[in-house]
Protein backbone atom coordinates (compact mmCIF):
# COMPACT_ATOMS: atom_id res chain seq x y z
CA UNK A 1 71.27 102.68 83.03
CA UNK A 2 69.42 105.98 81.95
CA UNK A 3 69.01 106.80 85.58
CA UNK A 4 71.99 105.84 87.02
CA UNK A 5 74.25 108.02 84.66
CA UNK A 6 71.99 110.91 85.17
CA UNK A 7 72.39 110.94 89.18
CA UNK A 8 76.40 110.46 88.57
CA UNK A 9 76.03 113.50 86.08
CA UNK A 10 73.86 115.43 88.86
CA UNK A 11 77.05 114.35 91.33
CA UNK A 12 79.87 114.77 89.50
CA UNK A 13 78.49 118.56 88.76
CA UNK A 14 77.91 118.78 92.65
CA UNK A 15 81.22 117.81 93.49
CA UNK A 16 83.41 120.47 92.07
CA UNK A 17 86.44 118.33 91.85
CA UNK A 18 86.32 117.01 95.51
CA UNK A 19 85.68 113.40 96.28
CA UNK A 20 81.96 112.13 96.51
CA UNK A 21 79.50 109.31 96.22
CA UNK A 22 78.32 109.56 92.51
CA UNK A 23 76.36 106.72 92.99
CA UNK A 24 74.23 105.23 95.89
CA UNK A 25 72.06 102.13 94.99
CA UNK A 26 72.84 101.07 98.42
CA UNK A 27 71.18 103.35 99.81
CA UNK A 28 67.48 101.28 97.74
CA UNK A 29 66.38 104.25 96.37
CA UNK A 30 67.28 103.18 92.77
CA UNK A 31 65.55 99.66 92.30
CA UNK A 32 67.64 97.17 91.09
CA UNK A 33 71.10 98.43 91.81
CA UNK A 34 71.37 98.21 95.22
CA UNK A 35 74.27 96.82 94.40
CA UNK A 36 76.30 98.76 92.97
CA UNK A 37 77.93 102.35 94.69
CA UNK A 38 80.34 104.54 92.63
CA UNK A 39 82.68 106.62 94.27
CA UNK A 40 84.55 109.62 92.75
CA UNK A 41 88.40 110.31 93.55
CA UNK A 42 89.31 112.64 91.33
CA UNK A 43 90.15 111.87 88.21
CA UNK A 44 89.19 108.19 89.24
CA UNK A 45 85.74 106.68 89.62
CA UNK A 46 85.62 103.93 91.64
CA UNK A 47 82.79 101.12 90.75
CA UNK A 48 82.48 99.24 93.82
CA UNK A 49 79.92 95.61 93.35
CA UNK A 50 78.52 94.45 96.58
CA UNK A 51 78.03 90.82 95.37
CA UNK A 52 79.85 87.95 94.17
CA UNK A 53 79.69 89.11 90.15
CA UNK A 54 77.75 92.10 88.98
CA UNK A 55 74.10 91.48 88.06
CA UNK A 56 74.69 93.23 84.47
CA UNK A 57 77.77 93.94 82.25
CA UNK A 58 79.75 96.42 83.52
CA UNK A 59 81.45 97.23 80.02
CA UNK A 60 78.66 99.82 79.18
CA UNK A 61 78.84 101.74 82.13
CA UNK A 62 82.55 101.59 82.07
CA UNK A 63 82.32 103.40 79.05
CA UNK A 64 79.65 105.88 79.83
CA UNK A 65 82.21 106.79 82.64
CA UNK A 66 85.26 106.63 80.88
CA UNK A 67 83.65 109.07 78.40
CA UNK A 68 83.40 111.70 81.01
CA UNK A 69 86.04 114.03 80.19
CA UNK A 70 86.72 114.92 84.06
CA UNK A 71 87.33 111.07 84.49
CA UNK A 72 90.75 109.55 83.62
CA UNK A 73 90.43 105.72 85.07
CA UNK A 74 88.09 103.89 86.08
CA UNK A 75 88.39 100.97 88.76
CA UNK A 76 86.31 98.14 89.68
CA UNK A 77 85.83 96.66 93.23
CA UNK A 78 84.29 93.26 94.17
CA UNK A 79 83.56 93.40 98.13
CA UNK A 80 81.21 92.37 100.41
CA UNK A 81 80.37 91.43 104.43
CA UNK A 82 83.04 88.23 104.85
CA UNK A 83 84.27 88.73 101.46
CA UNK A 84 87.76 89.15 100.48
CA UNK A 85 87.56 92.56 98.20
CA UNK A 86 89.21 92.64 94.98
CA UNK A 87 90.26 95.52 92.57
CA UNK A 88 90.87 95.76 88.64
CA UNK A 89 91.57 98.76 86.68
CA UNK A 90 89.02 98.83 83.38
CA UNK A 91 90.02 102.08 82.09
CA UNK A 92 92.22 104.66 81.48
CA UNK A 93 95.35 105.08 83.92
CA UNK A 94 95.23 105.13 87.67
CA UNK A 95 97.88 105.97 90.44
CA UNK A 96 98.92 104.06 93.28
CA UNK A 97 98.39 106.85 95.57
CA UNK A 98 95.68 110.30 94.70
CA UNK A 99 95.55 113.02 96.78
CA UNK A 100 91.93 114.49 96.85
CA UNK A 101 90.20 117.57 98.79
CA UNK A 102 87.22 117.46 100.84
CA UNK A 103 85.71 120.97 102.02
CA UNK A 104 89.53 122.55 100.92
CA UNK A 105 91.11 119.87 102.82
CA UNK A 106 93.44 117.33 101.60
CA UNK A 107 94.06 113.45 102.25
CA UNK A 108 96.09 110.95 100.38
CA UNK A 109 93.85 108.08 98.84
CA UNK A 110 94.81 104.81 97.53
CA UNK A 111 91.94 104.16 94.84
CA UNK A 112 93.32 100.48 94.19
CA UNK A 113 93.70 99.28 97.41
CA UNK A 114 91.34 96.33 98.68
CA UNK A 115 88.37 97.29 100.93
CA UNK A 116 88.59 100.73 102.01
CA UNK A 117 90.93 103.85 99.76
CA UNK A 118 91.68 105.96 102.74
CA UNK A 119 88.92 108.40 103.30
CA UNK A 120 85.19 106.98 104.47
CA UNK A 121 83.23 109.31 101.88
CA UNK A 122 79.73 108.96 103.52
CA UNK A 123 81.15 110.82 106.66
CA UNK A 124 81.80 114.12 105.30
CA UNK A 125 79.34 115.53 107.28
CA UNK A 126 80.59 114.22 110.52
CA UNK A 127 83.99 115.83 109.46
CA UNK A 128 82.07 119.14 109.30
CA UNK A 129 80.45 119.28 112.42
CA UNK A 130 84.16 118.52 114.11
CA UNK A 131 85.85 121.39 112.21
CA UNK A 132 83.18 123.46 113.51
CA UNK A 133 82.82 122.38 116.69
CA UNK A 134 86.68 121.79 117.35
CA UNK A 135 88.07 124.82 118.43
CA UNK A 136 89.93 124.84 121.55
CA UNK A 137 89.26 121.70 122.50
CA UNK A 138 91.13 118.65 123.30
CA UNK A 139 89.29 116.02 121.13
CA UNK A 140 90.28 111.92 121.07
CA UNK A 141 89.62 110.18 117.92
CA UNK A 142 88.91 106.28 118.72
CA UNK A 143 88.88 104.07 115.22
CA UNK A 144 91.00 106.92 114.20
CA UNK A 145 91.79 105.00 110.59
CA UNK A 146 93.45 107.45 108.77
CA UNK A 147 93.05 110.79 110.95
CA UNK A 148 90.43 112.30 108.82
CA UNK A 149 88.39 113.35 112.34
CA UNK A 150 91.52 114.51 113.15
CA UNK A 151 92.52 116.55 110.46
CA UNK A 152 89.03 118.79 110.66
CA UNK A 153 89.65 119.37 113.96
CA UNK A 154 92.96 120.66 114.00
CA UNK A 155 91.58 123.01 110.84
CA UNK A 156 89.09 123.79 113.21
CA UNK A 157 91.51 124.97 116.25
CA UNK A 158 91.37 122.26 118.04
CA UNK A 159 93.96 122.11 121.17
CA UNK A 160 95.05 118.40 120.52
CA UNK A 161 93.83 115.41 119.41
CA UNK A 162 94.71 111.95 120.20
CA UNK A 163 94.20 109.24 117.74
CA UNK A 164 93.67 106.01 118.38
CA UNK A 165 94.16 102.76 116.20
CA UNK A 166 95.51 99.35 115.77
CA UNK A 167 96.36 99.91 112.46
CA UNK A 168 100.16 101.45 112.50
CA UNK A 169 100.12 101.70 108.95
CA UNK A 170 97.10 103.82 108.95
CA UNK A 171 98.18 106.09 111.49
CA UNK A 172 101.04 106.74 109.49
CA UNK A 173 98.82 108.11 106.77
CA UNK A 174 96.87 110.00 109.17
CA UNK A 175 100.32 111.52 110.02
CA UNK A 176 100.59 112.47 106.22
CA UNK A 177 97.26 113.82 106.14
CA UNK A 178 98.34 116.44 108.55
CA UNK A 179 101.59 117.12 107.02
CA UNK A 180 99.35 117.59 103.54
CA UNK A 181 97.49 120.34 105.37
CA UNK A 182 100.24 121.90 107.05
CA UNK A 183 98.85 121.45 110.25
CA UNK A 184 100.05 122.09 113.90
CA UNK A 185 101.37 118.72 113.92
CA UNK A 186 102.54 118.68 118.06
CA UNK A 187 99.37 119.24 119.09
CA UNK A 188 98.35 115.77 117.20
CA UNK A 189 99.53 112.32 118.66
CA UNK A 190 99.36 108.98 117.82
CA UNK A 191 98.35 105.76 119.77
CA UNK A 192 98.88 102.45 117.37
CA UNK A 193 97.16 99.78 120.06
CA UNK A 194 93.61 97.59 121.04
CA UNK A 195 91.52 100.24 122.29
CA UNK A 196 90.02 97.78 124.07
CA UNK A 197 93.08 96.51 126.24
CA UNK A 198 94.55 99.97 126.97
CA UNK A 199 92.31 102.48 128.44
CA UNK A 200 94.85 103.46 131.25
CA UNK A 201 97.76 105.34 127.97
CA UNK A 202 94.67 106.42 126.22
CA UNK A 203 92.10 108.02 129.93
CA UNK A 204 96.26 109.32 130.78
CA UNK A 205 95.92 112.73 128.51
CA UNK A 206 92.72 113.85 129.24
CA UNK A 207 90.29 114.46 129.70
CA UNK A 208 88.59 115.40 127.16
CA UNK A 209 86.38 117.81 125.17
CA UNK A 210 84.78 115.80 122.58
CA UNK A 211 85.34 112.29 121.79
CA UNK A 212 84.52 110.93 118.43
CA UNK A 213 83.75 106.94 118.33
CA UNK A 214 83.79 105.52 114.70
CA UNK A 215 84.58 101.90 114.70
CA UNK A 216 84.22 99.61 111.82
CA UNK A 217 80.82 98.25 111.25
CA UNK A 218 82.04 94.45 111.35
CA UNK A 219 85.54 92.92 112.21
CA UNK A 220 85.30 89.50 113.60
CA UNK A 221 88.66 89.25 115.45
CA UNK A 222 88.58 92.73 116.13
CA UNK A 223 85.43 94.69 116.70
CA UNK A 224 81.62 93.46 116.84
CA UNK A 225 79.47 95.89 117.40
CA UNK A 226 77.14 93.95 119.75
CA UNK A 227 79.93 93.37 121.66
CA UNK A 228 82.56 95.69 122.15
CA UNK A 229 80.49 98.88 121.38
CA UNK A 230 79.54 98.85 124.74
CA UNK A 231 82.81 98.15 126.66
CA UNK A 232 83.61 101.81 124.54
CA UNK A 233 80.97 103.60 126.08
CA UNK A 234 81.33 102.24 129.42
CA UNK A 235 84.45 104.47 129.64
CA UNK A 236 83.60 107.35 128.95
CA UNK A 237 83.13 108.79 132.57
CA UNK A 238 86.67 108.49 132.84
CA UNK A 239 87.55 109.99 129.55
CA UNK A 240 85.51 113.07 129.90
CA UNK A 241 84.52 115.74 132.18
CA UNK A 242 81.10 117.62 132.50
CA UNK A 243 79.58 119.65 128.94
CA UNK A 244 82.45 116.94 127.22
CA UNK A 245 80.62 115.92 123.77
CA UNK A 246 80.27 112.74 122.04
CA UNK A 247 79.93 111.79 118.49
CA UNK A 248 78.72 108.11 118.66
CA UNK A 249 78.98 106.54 115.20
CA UNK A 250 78.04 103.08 113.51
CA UNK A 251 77.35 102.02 109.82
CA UNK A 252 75.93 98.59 109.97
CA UNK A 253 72.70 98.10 108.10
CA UNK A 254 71.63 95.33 110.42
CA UNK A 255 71.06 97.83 113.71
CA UNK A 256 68.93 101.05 113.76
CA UNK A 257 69.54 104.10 115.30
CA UNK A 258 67.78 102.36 118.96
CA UNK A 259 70.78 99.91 119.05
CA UNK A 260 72.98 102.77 119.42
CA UNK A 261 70.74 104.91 121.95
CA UNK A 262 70.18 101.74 124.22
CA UNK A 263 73.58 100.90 123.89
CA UNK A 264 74.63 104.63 125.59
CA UNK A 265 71.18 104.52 127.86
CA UNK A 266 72.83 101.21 129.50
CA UNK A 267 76.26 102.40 129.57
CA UNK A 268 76.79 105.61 129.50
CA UNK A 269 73.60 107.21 131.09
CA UNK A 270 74.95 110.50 132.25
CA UNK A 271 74.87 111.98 128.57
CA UNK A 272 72.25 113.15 127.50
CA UNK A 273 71.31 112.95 123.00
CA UNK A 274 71.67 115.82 121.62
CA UNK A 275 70.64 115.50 117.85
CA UNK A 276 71.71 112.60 115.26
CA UNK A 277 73.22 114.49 112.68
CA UNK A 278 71.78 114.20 108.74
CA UNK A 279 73.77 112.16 106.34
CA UNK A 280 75.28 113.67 103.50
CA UNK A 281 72.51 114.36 99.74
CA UNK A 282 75.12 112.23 98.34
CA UNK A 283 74.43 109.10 100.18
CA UNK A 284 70.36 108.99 99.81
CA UNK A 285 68.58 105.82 101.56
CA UNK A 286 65.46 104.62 101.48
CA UNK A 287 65.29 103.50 104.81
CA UNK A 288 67.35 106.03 107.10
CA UNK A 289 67.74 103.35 109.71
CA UNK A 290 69.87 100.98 107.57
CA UNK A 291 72.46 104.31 106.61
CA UNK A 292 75.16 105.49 108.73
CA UNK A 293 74.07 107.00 111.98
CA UNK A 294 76.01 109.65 113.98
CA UNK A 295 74.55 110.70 116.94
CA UNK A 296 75.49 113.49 119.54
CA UNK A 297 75.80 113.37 123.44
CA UNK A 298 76.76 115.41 126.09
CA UNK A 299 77.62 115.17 129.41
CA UNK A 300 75.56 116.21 131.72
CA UNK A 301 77.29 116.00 135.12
């Protein structure tokens, strides 16, 4: 427990009251807790267990974080691949909705919600390199979620984005994301249908600049990777024009940083890699393969 409060100390310090990872035993670089993760949306820290129960009482470390005085509740999380997630509050008081900043930007988070709050933490670094990378370009966000792609690039200048999701609900937050930021919101559009059955409304404003590709590591009945990946990349000749960019993302443990290369080789073998870009300090793994991987293409002709 010694350890584990002392990296959460080291991250809460880091984070300067934006969200973060506090805690990554996912990532197996603190033996036995791999786990547990701990994610911080101010003032709430958010225990998350990836296992049926949690190996050890959580009551201690409940406390330990509850004594924090930058944390006012504290919120447990029960989830897991093919799991149904479930969330209890253990402490203090928490709010249906948060609004938290990442890199001065804001986005509305729901820290009780099942399964995922609103804003994937681990990809803060792929937000980044969009905002700086953004400007003047027309950029399409596929797996948009929430918009958060979307947001950095319209702070970064972007021209327009498109986002795409089958999720209306969360393309209605992405809308409030922008509207949180004050952004240009008639440059930004919206696109709430199965990527995979309508390419001809989503190839129709483009092409584009720089297409971002961050679909959920495991959905049976809506994405698998091994799968459907590939009918993504197959179209994105049509979607994009020569010196167009691509950020190619996947978090699945289970496939390495090859599955997703091979996957473009096959399918998409006029862009050339680029770089696969580093994950954020916060998210530390032991084996780099089983973290997120973001990788970066261009078009060549």
């Amino acid at each position: 427990m010694q350890s584990l409060m002392v990296e959460v100390a080291a991250q809460l310090a880091r984070a300067e009251g934006e969200a973060r990872r506090l805690f990554h035993g996912r990532g197996g670089c603190f033996p036995g807790y791999e786990w547990l993760a701990i994610d911080w949306l101010p003032p709430v820290a958010v225990i998350r267990v990836h296992a049926e129960a949690a190996p050890i009482p959580l009551q201690e470390l409940v406390q330990l974080l509850a004594e924090r005085f930058e944390v006012g509740g504290v919120v447990v999380q029960y989830r897991g691949r093919g799991r149904q997630a479930r969330t209890e509050i253990l402490a203090g008081e928490v709010a249906e909705t948060l609004v938290v900043q990442e890199a001065g930007l804001s986005y509305r988070v729901r820290p009780l919600q099942n399964q995922n709050a609103g804003l994937f933490l681990d990809m803060r670094r792929g937000r980044a390199w969009v905002r700086a990378h953004a400007a003047g370009a027309r950029v399409l966000n596929l797996f948009a979620y929430t918009c958060g792609f979307s947001v950095a690039a319209m702070a970064g200048g972007a021209e327009a984005v498109v986002n795409v999701d089958m999720s209306s609900g969360a393309l209605a937050a992405g809308r409030e994301n922008h509207r949180l930021n004050q952004l240009q919101t008639k440059a930004v559009s919206y696109m709430a249908l199965d990527l995979l059955r309508s390419w001809s409304r989503v190839r129709k404003p483009g092409p584009y600049d720089l297409v971002v590709i961050d679909p959920p590591s495991f959905q049976p009945g809506s994405f698998i990777a091994e799968r459907d990946y590939r009918k993504v990349l197959r179209r994105l000749p049509e979607l994009t024009r020569a010196g167009s960019r691509v950020l190619a993302c996947h978090n699945d443990p289970l496939h390495s940083e090859a599955f997703l290369r091979e996957l473009m080789q096959e399918e998409a073998p006029g862009f050339r890699f680029v770089e696969r870009l580093a994950n954020a300090e916060d998210f530390p793994e032991a084996d780099v393969e089983a973290g997120l991987k973001v990788l970066l293409y261009e078009r060549e002709v």
